[in-house]
C-alpha atoms as a PDB file:
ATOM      1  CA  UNK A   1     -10.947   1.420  49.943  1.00  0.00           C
ATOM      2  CA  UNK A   2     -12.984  -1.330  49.217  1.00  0.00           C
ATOM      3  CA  UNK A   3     -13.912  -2.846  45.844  1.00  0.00           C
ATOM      4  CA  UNK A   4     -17.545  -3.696  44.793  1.00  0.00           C
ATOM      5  CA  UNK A   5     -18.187  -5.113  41.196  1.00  0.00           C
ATOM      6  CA  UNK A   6     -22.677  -4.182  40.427  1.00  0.00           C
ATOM      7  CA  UNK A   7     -24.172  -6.594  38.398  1.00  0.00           C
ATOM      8  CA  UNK A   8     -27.620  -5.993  37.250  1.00  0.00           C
ATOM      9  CA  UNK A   9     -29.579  -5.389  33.916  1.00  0.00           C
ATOM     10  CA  UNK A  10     -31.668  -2.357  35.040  1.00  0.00           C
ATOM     11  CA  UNK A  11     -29.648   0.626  34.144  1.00  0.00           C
ATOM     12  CA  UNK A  12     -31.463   2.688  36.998  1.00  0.00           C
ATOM     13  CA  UNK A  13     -31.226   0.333  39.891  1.00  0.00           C
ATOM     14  CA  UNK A  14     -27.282   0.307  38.818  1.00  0.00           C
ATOM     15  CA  UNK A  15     -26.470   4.316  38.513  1.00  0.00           C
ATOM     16  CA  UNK A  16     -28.812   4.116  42.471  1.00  0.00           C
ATOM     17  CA  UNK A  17     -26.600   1.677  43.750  1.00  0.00           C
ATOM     18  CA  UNK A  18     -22.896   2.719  42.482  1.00  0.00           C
ATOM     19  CA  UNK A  19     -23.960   6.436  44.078  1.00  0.00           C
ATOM     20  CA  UNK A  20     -25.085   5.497  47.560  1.00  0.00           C
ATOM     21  CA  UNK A  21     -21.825   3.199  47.664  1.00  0.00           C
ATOM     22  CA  UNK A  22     -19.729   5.615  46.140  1.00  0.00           C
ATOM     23  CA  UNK A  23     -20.839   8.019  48.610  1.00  0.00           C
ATOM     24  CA  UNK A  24     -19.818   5.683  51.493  1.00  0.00           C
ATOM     25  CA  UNK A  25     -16.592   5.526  49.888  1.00  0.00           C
ATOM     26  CA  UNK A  26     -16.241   2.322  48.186  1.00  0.00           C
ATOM     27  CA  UNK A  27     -14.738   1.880  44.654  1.00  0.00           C
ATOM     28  CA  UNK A  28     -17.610   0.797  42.074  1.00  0.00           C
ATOM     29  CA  UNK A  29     -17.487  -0.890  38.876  1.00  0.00           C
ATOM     30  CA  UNK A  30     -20.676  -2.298  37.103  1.00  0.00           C
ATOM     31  CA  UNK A  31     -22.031  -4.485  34.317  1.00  0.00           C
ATOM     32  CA  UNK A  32     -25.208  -5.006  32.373  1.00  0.00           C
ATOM     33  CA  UNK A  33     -24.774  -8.327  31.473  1.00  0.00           C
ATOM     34  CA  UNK A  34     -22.651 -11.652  32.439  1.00  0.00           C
ATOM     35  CA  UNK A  35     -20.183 -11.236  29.498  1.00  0.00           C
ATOM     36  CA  UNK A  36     -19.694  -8.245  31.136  1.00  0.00           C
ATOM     37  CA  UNK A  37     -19.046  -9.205  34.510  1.00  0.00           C
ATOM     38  CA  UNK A  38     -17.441 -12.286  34.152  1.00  0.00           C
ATOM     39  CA  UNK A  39     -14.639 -10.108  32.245  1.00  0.00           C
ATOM     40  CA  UNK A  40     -14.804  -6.782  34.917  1.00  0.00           C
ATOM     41  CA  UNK A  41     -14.310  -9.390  37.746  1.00  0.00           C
ATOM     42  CA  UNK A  42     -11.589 -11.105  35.990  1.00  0.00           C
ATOM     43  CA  UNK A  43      -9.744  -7.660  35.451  1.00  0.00           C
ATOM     44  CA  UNK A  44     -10.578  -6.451  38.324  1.00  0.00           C
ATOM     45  CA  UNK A  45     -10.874  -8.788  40.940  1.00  0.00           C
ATOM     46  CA  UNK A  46     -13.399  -6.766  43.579  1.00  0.00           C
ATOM     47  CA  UNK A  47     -13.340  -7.466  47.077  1.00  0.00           C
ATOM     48  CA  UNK A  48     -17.239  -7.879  46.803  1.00  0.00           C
ATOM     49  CA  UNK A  49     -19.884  -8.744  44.602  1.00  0.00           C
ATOM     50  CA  UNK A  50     -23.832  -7.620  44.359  1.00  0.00           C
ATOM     51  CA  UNK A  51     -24.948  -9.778  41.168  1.00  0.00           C
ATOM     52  CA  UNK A  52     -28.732  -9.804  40.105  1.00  0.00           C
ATOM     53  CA  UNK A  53     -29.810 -13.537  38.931  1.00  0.00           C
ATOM     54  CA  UNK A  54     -32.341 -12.091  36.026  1.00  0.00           C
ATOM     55  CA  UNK A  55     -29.537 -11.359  33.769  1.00  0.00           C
ATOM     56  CA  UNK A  56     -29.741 -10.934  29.793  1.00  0.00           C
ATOM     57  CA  UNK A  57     -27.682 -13.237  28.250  1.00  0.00           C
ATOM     58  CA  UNK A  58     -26.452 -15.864  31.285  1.00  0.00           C
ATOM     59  CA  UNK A  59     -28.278 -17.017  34.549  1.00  0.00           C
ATOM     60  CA  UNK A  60     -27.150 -15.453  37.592  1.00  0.00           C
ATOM     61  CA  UNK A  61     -26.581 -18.633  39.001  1.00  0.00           C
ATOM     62  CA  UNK A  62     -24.188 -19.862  36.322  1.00  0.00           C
ATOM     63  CA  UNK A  63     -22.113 -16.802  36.614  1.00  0.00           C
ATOM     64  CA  UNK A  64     -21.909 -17.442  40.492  1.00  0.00           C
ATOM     65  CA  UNK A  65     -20.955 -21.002  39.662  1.00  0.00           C
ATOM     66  CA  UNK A  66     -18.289 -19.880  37.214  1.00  0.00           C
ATOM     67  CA  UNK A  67     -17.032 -17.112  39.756  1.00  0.00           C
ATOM     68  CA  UNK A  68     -16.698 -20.182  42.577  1.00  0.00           C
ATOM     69  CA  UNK A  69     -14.661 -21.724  40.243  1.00  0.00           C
ATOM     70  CA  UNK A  70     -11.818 -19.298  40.554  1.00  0.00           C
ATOM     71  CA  UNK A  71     -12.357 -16.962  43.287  1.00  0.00           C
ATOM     72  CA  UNK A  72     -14.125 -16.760  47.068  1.00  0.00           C
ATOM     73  CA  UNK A  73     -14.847 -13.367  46.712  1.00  0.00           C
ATOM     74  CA  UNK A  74     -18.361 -12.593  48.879  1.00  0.00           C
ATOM     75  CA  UNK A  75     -21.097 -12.321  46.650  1.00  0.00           C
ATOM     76  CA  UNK A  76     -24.251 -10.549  47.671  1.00  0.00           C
ATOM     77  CA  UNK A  77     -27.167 -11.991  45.224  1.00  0.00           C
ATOM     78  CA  UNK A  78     -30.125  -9.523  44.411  1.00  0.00           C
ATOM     79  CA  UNK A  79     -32.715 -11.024  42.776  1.00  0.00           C
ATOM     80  CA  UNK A  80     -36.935 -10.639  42.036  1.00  0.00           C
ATOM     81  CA  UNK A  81     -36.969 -14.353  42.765  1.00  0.00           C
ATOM     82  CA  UNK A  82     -38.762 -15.150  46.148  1.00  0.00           C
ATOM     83  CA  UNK A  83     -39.180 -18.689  46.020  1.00  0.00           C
ATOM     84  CA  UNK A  84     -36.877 -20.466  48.252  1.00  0.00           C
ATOM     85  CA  UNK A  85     -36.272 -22.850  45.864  1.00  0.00           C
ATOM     86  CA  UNK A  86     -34.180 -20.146  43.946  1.00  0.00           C
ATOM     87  CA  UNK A  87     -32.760 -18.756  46.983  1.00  0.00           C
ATOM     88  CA  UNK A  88     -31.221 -22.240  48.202  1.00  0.00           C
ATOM     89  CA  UNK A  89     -29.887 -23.105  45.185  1.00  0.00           C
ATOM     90  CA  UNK A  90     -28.148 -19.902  44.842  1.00  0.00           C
ATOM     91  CA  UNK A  91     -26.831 -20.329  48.734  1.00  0.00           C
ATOM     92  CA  UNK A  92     -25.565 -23.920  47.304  1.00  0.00           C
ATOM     93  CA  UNK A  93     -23.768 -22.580  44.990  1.00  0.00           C
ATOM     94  CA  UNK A  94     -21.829 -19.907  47.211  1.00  0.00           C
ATOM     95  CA  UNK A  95     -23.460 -16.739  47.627  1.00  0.00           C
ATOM     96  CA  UNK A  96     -23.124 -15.254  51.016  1.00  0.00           C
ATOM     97  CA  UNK A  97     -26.010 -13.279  51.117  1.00  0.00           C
ATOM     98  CA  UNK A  98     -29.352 -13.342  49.253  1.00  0.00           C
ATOM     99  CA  UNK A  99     -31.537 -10.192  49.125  1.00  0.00           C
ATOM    100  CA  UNK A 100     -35.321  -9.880  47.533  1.00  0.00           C
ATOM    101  CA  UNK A 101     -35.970  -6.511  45.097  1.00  0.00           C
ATOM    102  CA  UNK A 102     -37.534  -4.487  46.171  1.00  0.00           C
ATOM    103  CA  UNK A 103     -35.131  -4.180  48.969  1.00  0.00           C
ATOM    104  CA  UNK A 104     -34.174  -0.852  51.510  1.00  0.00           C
ATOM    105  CA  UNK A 105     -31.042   0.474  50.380  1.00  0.00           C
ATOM    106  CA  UNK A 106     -29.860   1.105  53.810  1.00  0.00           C
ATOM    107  CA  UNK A 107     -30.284  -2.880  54.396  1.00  0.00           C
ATOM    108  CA  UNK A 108     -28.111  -3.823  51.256  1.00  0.00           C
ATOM    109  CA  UNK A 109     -25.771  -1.418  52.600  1.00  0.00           C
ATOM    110  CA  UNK A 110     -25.611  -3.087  55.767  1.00  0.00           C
ATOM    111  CA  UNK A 111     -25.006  -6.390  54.496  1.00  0.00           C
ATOM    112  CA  UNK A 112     -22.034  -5.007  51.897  1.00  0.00           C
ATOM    113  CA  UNK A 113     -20.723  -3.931  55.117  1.00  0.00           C
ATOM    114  CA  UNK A 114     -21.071  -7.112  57.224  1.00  0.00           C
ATOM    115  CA  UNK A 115     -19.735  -9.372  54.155  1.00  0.00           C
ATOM    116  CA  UNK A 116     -17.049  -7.210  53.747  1.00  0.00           C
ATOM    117  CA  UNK A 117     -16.350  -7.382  57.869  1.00  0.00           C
ATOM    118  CA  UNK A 118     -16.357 -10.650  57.989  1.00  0.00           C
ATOM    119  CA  UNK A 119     -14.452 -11.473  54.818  1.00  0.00           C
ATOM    120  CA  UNK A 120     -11.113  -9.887  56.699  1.00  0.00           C
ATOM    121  CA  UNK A 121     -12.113 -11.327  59.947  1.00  0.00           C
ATOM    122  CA  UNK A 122     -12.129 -14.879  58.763  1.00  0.00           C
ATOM    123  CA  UNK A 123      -8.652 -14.046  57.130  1.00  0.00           C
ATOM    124  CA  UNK A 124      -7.357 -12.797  60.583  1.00  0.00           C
ATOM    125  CA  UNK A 125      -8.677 -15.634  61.876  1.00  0.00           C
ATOM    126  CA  UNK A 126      -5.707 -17.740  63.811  1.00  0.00           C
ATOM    127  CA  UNK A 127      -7.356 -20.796  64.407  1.00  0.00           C
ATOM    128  CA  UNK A 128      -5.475 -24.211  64.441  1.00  0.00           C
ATOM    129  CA  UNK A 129      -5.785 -27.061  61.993  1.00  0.00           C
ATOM    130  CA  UNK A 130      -8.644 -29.428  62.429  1.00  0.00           C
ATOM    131  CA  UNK A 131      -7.762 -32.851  61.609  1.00  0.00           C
ATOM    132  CA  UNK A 132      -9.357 -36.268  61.687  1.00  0.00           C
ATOM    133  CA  UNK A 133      -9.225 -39.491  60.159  1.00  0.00           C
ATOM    134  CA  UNK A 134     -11.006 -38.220  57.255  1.00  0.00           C
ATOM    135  CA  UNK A 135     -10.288 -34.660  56.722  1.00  0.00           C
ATOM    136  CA  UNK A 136      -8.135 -31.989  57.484  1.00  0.00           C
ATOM    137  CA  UNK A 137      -9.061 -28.146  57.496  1.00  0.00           C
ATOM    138  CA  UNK A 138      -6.248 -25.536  57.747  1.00  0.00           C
ATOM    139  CA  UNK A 139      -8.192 -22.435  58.340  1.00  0.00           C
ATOM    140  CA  UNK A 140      -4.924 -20.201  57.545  1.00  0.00           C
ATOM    141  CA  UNK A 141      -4.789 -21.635  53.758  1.00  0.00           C
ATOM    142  CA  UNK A 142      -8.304 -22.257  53.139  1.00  0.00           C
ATOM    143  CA  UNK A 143      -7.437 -25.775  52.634  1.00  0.00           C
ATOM    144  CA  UNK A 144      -9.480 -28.739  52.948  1.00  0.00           C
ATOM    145  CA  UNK A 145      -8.009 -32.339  52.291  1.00  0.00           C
ATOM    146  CA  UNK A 146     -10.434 -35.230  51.923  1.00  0.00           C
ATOM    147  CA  UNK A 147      -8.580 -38.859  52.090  1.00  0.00           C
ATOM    148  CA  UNK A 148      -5.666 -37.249  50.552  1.00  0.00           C
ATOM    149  CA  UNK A 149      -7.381 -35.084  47.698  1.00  0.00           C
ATOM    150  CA  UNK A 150      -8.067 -31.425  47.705  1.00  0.00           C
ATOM    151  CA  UNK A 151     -11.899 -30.158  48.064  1.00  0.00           C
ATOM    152  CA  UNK A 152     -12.806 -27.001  47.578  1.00  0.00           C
ATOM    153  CA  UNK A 153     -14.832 -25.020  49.943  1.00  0.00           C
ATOM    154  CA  UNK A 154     -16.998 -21.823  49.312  1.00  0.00           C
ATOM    155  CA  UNK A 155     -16.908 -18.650  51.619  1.00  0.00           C
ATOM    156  CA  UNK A 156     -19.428 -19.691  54.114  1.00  0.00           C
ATOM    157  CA  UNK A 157     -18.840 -22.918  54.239  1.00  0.00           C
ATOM    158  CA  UNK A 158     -15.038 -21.914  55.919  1.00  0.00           C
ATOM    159  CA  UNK A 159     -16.888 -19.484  58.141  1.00  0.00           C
ATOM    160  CA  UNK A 160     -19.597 -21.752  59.739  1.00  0.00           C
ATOM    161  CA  UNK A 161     -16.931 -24.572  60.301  1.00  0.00           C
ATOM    162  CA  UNK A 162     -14.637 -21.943  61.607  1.00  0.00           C
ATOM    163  CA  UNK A 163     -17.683 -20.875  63.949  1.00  0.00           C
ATOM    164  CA  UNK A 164     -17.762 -25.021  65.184  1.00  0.00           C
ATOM    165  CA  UNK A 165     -13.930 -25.210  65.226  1.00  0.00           C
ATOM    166  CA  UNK A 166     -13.675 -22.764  67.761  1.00  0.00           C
ATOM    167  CA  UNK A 167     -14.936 -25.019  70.276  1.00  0.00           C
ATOM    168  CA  UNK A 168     -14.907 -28.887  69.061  1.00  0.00           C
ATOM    169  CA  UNK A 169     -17.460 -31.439  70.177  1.00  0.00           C
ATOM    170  CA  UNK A 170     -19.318 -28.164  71.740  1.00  0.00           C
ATOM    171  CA  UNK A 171     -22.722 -27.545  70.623  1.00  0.00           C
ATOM    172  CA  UNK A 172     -23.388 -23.972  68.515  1.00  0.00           C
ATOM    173  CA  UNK A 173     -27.107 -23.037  68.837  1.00  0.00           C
ATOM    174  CA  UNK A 174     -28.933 -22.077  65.551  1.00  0.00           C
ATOM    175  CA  UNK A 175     -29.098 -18.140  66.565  1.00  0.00           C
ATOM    176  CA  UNK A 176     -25.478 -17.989  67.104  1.00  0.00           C
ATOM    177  CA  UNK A 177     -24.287 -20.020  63.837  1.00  0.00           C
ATOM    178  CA  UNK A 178     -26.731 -17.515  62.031  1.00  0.00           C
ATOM    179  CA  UNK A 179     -25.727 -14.488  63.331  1.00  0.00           C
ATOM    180  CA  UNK A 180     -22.096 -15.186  63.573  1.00  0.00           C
ATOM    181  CA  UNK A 181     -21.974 -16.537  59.958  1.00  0.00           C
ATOM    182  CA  UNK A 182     -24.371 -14.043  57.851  1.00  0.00           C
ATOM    183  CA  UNK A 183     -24.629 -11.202  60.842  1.00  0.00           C
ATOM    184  CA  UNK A 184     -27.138  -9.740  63.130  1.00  0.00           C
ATOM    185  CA  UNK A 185     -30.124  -9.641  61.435  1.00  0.00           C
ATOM    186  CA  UNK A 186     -30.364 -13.121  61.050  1.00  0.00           C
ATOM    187  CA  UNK A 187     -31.675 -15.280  63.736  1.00  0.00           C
ATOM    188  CA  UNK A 188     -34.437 -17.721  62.261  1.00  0.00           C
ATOM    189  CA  UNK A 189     -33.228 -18.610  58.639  1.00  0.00           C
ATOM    190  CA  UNK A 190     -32.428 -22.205  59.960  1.00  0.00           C
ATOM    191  CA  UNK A 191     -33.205 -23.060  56.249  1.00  0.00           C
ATOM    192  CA  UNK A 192     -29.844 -21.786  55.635  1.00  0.00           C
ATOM    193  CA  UNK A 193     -28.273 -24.075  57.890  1.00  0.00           C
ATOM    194  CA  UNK A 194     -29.500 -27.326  56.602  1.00  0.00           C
ATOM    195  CA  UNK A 195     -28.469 -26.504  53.214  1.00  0.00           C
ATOM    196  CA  UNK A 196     -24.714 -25.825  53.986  1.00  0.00           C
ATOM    197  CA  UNK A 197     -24.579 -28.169  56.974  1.00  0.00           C
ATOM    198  CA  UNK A 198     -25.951 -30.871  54.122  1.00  0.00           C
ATOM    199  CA  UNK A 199     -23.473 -29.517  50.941  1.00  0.00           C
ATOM    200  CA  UNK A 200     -20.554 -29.851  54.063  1.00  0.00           C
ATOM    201  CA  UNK A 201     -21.721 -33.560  54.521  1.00  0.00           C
ATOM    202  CA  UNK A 202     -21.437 -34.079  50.932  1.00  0.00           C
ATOM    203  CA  UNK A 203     -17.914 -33.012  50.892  1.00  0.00           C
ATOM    204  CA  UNK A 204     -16.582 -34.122  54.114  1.00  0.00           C
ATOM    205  CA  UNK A 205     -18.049 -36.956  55.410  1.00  0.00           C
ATOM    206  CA  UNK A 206     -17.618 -40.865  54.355  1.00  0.00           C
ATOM    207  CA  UNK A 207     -21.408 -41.069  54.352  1.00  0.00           C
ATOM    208  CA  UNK A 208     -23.220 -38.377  54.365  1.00  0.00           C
ATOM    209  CA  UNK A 209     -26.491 -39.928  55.489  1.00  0.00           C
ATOM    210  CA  UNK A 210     -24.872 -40.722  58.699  1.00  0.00           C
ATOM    211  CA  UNK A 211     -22.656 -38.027  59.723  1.00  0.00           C
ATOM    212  CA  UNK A 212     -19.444 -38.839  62.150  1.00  0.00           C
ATOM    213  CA  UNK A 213     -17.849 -35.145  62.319  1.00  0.00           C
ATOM    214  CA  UNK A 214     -20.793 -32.259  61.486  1.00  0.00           C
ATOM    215  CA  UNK A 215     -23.484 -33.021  64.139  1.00  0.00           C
ATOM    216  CA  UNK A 216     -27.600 -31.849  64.402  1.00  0.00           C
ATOM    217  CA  UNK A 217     -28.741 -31.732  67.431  1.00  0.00           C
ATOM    218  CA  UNK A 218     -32.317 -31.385  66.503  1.00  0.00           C
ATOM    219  CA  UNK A 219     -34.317 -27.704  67.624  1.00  0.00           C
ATOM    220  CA  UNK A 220     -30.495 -26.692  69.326  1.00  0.00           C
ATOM    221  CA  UNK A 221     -27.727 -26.130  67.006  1.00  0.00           C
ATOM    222  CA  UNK A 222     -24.672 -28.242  65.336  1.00  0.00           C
ATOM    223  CA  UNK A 223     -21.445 -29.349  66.760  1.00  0.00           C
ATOM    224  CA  UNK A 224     -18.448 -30.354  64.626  1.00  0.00           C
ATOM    225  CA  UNK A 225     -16.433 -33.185  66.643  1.00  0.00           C
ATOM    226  CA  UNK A 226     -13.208 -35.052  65.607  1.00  0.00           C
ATOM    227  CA  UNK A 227     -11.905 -38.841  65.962  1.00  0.00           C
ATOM    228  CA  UNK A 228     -13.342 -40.713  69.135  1.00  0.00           C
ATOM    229  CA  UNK A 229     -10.000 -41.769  71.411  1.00  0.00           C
ATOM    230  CA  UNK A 230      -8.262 -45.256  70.310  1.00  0.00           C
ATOM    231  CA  UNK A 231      -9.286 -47.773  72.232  1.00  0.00           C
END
């Protein structure tokens, strides 16, 4: 049985949400507040979390930040904020999922259920290490190691280079990389793309500005290559 920790201020929306899970047999815990949630995910530790951004006392964002810190658990972020602004900086900071109130419940279900898929799919994943000059990526440990020094990466970030590692040098068209990394309803969020293909950059490349390893090819896809041959 999976674990889902509910974060949200609106006492309504939370007693709504713990039932229809709870009915699809997942264990539920919830919070009000960050306080709150920062200390039932510490005690807990949830396979999943659906966290609102609008909370009381800390920004949704911050708690996300702090969880990051500690923990790749998929988070699902519900929030009243449309602007993109709010939703990229909440994808930067490693949620896996971002979903607009009012939303169908039978869509946040969905996505609970493809996060939670693909959270045990990338750890049966048996993919090989990816090295280069640079960088090396175990996929097995979750380990990246950046000219000798540990980087962290979030959630996503393993699962779209795991998506590129599969085939190296090979070019992964936008639809795929969205589907295969946030599931099948997505197809045409290339927003989402840029901002993790750019946050990847940041951490893995020697200059960011002019990538060597993480690839556009512009309208197509990305392709994540390794060393060209000595000589």
């Amino acid at each position: 049985m999976s674990s889902i920790l509910v974060v949200d201020d609106e006492p309504h929306l939370v007693r709504t949400l713990a039932i229809n899970l709870r009915a699809r047999n997942y264990s539920v815990e919830t919070a009000g507040d960050a306080h709150s949630a920062l200390v039932a995910f510490h005690d807990s530790r949830p396979d999943l979390m659906v966290l609102d951004l609008g909370l009381p006392d800390l920004d949704g964002v911050e708690v996300l930040r702090r969880i990051r810190q500690v923990s790749d658990v998929p988070v699902i972020v519900l929030s009243a904020r449309t602007d993109s602004v709010d939703k990229v900086e909440a994808l930067d900071e490693g949620a896996d999922d971002y979903v607009t109130k009012p939303f169908a419940m039978e869509e946040l279900l969905a996505r609970v259920r493809v996060a939670l898929r693909r959270d045990r799919e990338t750890a049966d994943a048996a993919l090989p290490p990816f090295r280069t000059s640079r960088f090396t990526l175990d996929f097995d440990e979750r380990q990246a190691v950046v000219d000798g020094a540990e980087v962290r990466l979030t959630p996503t970030e393993w699962r779209l280079l795991e998506v590129l590692a599969r085939e190296p040098g090979h070019l992964v068209a936008h639809q795929e990389l969205l589907r295969e990394v946030w599931g099948p309803r997505y197809g045409r969020e290339s927003n989402y793309l840029r901002v993790y293909a750019n946050q990847l950059r940041r951490k893995l490349e020697p200059d960011p500005a002019r990538p060597r390893y993480l690839l556009t090819d512009p309208g197509q896809g990305y392709r994540l290559i390794g060393d060209p041959p000595a000589g």
